[in-house]
C-alpha atoms as a PDB file:
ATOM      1  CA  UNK A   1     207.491 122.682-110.561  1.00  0.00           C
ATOM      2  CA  UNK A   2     205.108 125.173-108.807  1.00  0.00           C
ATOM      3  CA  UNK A   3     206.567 127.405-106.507  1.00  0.00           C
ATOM      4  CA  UNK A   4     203.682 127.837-104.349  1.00  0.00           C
ATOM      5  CA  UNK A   5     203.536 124.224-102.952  1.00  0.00           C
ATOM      6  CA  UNK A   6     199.440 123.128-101.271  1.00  0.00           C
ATOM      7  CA  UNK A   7     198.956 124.452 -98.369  1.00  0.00           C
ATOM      8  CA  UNK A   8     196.572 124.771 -95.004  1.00  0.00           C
ATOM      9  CA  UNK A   9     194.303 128.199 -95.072  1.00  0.00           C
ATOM     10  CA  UNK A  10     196.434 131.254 -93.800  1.00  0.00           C
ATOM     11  CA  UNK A  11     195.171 133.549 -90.988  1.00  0.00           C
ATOM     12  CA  UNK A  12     196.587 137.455 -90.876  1.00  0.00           C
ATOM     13  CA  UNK A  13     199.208 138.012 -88.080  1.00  0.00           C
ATOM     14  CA  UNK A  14     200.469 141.087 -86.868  1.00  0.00           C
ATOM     15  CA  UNK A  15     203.031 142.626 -88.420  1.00  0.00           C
ATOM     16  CA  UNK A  16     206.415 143.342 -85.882  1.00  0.00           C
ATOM     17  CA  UNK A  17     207.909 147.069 -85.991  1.00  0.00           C
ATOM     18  CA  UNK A  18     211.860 147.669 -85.195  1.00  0.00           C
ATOM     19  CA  UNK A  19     212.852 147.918 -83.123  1.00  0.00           C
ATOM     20  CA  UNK A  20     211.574 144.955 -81.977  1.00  0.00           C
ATOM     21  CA  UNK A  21     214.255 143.090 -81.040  1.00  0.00           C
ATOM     22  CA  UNK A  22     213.565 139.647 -82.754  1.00  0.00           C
ATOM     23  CA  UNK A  23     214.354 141.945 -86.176  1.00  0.00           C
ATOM     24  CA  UNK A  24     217.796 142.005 -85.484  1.00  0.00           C
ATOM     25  CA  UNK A  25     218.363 138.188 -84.739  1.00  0.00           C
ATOM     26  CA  UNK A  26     219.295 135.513 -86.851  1.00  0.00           C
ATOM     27  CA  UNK A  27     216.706 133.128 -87.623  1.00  0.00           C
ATOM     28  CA  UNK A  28     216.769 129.647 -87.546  1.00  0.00           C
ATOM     29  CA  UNK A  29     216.848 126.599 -89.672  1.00  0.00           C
ATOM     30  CA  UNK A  30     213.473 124.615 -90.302  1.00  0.00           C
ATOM     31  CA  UNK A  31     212.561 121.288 -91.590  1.00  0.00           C
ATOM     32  CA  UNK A  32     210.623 122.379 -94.236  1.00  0.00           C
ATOM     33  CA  UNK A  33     208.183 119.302 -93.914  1.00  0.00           C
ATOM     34  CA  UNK A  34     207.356 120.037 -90.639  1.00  0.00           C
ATOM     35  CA  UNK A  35     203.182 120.489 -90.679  1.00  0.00           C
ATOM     36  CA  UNK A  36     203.961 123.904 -88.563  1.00  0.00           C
ATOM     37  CA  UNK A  37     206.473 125.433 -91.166  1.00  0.00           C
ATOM     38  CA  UNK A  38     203.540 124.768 -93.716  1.00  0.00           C
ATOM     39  CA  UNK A  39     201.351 126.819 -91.502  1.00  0.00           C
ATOM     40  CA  UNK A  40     203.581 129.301 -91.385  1.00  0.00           C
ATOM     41  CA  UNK A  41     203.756 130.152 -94.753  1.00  0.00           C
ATOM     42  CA  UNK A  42     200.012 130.194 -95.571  1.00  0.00           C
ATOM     43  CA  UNK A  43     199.822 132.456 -92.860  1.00  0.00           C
ATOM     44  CA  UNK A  44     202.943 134.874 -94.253  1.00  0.00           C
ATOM     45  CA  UNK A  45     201.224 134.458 -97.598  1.00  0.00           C
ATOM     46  CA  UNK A  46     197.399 135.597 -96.087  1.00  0.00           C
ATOM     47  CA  UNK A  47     199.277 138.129 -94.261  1.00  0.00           C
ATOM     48  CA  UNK A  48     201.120 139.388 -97.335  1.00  0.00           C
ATOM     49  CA  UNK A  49     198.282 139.633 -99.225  1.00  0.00           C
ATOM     50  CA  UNK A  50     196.455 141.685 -96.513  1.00  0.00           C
ATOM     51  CA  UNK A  51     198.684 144.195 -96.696  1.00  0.00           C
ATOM     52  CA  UNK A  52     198.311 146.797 -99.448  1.00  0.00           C
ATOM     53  CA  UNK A  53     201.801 147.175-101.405  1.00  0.00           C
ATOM     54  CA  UNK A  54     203.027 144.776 -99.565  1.00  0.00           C
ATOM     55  CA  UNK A  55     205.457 142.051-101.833  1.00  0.00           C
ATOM     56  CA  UNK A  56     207.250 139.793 -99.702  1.00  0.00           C
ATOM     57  CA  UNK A  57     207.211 138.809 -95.625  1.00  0.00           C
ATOM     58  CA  UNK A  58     209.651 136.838 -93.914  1.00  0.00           C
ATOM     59  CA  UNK A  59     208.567 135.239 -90.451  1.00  0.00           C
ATOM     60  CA  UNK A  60     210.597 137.719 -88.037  1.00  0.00           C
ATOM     61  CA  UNK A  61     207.832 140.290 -89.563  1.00  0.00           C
ATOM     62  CA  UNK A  62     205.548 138.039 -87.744  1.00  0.00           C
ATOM     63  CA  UNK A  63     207.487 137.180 -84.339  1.00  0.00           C
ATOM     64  CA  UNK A  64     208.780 134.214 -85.595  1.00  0.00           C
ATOM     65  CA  UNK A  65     212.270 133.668 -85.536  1.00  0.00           C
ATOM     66  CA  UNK A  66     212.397 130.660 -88.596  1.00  0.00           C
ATOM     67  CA  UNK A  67     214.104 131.022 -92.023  1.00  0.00           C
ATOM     68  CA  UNK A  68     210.200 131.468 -93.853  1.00  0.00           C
ATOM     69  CA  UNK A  69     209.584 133.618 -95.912  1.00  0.00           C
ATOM     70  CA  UNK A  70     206.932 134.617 -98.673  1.00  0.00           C
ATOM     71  CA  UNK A  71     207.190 136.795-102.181  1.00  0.00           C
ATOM     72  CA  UNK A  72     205.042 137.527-104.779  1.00  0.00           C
ATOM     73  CA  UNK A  73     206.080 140.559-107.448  1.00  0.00           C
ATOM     74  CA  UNK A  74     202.975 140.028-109.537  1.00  0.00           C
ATOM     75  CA  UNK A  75     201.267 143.220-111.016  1.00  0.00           C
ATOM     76  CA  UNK A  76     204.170 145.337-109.616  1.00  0.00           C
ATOM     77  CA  UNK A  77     205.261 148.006-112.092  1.00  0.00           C
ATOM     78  CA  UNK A  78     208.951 147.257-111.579  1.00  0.00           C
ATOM     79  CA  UNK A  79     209.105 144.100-111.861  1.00  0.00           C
ATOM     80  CA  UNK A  80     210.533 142.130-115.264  1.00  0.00           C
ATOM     81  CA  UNK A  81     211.040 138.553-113.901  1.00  0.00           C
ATOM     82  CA  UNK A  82     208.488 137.341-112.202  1.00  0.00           C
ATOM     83  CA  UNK A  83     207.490 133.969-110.234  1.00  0.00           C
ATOM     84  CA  UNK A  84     204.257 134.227-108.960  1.00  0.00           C
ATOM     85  CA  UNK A  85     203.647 133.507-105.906  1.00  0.00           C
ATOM     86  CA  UNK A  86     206.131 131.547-103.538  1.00  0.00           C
ATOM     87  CA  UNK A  87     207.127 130.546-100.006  1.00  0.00           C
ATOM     88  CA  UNK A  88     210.850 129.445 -99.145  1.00  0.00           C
ATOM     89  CA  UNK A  89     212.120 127.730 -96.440  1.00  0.00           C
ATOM     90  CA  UNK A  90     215.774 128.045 -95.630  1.00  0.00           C
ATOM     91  CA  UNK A  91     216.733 130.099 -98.554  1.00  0.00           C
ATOM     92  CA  UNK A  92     220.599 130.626 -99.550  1.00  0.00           C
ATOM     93  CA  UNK A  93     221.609 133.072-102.251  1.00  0.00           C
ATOM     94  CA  UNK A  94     224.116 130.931-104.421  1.00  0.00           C
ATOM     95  CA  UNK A  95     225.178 133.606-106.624  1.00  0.00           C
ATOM     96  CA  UNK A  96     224.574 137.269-107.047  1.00  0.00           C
ATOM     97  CA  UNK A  97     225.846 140.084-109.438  1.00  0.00           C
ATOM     98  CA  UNK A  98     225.030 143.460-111.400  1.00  0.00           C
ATOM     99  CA  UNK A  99     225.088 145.723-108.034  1.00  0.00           C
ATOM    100  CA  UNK A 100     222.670 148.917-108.621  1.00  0.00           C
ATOM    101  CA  UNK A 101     221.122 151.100-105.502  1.00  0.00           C
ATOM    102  CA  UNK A 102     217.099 151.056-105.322  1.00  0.00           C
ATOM    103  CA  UNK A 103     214.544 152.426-103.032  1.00  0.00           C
ATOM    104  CA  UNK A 104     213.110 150.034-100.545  1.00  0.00           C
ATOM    105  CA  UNK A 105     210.505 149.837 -97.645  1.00  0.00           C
ATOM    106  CA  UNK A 106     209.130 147.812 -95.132  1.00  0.00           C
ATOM    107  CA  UNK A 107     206.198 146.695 -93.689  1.00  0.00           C
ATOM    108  CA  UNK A 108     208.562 146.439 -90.014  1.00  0.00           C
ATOM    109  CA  UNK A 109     209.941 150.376 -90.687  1.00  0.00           C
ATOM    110  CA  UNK A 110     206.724 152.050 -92.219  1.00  0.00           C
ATOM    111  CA  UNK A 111     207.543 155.369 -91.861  1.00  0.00           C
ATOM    112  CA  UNK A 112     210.891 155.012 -93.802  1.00  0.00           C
ATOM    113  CA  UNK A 113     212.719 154.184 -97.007  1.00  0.00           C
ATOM    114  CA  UNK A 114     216.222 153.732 -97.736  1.00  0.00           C
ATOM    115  CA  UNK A 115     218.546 153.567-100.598  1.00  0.00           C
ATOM    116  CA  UNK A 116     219.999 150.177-100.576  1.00  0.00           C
ATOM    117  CA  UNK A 117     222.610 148.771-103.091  1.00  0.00           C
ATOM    118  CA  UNK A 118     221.335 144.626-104.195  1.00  0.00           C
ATOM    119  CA  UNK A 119     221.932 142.557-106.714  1.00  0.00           C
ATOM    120  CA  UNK A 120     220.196 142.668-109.612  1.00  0.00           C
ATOM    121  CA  UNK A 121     220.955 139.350-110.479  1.00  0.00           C
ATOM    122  CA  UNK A 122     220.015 136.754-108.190  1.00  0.00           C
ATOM    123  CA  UNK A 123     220.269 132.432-107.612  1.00  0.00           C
ATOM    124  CA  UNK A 124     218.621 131.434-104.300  1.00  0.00           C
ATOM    125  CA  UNK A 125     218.273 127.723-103.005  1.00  0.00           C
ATOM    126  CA  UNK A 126     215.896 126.800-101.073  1.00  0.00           C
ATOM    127  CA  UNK A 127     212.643 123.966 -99.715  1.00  0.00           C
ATOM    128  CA  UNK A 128     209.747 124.406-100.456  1.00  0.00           C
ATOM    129  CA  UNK A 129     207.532 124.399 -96.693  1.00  0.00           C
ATOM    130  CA  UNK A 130     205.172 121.283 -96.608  1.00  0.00           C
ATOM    131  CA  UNK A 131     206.604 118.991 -99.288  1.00  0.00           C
ATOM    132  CA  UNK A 132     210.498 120.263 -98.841  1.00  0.00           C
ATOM    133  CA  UNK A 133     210.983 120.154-102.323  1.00  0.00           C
ATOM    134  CA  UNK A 134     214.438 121.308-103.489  1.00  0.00           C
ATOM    135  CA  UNK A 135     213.837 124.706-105.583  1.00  0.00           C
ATOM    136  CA  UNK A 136     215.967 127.361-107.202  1.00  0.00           C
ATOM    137  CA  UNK A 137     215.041 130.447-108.380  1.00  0.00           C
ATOM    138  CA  UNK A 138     216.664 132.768-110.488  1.00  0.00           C
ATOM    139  CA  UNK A 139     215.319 135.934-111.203  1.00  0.00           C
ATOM    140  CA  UNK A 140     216.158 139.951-111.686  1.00  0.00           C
ATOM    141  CA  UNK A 141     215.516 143.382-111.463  1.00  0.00           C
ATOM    142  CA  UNK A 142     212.838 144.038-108.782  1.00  0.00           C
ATOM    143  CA  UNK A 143     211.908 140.450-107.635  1.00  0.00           C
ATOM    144  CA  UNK A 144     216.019 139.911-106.696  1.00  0.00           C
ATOM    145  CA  UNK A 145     215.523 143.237-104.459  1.00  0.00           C
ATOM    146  CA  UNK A 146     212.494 141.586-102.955  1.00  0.00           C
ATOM    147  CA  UNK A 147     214.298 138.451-102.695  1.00  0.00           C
ATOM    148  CA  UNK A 148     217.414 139.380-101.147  1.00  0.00           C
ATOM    149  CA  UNK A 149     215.178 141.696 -99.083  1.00  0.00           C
ATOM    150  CA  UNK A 150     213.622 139.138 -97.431  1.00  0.00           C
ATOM    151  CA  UNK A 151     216.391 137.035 -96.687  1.00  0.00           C
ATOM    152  CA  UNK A 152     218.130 139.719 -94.906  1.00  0.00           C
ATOM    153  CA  UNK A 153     215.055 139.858 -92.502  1.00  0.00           C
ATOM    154  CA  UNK A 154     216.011 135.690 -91.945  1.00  0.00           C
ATOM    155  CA  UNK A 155     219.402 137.017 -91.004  1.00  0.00           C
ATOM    156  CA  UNK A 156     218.332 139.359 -88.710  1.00  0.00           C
ATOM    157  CA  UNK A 157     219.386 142.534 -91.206  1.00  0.00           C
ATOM    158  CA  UNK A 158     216.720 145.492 -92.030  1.00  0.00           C
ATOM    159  CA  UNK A 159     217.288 147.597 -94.774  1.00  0.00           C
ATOM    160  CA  UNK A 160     218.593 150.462 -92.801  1.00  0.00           C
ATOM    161  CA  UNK A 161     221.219 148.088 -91.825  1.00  0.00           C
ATOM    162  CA  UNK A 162     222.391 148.476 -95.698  1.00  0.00           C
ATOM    163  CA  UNK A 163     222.221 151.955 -96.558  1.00  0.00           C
ATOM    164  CA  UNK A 164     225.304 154.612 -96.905  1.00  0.00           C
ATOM    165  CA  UNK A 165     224.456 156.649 -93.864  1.00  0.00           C
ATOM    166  CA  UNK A 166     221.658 159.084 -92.878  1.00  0.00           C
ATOM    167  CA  UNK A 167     221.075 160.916 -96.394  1.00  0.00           C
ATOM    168  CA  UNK A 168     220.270 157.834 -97.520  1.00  0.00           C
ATOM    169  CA  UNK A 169     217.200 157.210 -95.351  1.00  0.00           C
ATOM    170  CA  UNK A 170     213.671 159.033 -96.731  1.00  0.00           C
ATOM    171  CA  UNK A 171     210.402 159.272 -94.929  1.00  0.00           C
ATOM    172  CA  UNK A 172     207.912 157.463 -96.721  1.00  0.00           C
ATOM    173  CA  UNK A 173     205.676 159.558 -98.979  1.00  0.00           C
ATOM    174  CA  UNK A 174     201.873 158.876 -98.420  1.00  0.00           C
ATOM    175  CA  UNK A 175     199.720 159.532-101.460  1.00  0.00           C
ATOM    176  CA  UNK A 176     196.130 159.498-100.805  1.00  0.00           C
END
C-alpha cells in the first residue's frame, strides 16, 4: 500500500511561528475522507517541499487546528528507515521504545533547537486523507523523531515543551 494516497495539487501556505497560540492547542479529529482533509495534505506536502530542510509539517504549522500531518525523510543523512513520502490523518503512536536524546528544529521556532529525548522505535496508526485507508507505519532512527515530532505539533506540544530546561535549548546555526 502507498503511503502517499492521490491527491488534488497543493498550494504553499504560510508557515505559523510560536507563539502563536493555535501551537499550543490540541488539534482535532478529521474524517479522513473528507475532500477538504485531502486538500489539506497536498497543501502540507507543497508546503513541505517548499521549504529547504524542511521534513515533516503538521497542520497547526499552517493555522489549522486538524490532526494532518505530512513527512518525508528521503535523502536525509540521518535517516535509516525510510517511507517516502506520506500524509496521516489522525495518527496514534501504538508503541514506542529505545529512548535516546537528538537535536531537533522547527519550521514554527526557527531561530532555535533543542535537545529532545524520542523514541527511536516507533508504531503509529493512522488514515490515510482522501481514501481513509487504515495504515501503520513502523519505522526508526530519524524518521520516528520526525514522526513523533509531528504528532506532538497535533497535540498542541513544540519541542521546547520536551527539553530538560534552558541548557538544553541552542540557537540555530546558519551555514551559508
Amino acid at each position: 500500500m502507498s503511503l502517499l494516497p492521490p491527491l488534488p495539487e497543493g498550494q504553499v501556505l504560510a508557515i505559523v511561528r510560536a507563539p502563536e497560540r493555535g501551537l499550543s492547542t490540541r488539534s482535532a479529529e478529521v474524517d479522513p475522507r473528507d475532500p477538504a482533509v485531502a486538500q489539506l495534505a497536498a497543501d502540507l506536502l507543497a508546503t513541505q517541499r517548499g521549504a529547504a530542510g524542511c521534513v515533516g509539517l503538521a497542520a497547526p504549522q499552517v493555522g489549522v487546528g486538524l490532526r494532518v500531518f505530512s513527512l518525508d525523510v528521503t535523502g536525509h543523512p540521518k535517516a535509516r528507515a525510510c517511507h517516502g513520502a506520506l500524509v496521516l490523518a489522525n495518527p496514534v503512536i501504538v508503541t514506542a521504545s529505545r529512548w535516546e536524546r537528538g537535536r531537533e528544529g522547527c519550521l514554527s521556532v526557527p531561530d532555535l533547537t533543542g535537545d529532545v529525548k524520542r523514541a527511536t522505535r516507533l508504531l503509529v496508526s493512522g488514515s490515510l486523507p482522501g481514501s481513509g485507508a487504515p495504515v501503520t507505519v513502523e519505522t526508526d532512527a530519524f524518521e520516528a523523531r520526525a514522526l513523533q515530532h509531528e504528532i506532538d505539533h497535533l497535540d498542541g506540544l513544540l519541542f521546547l515543551d520536551r527539553v530538560a530546561g534552558a541548557h538544553a535549548v541552542h540557537a540555530r546555526k546558519v551555514y551559508l
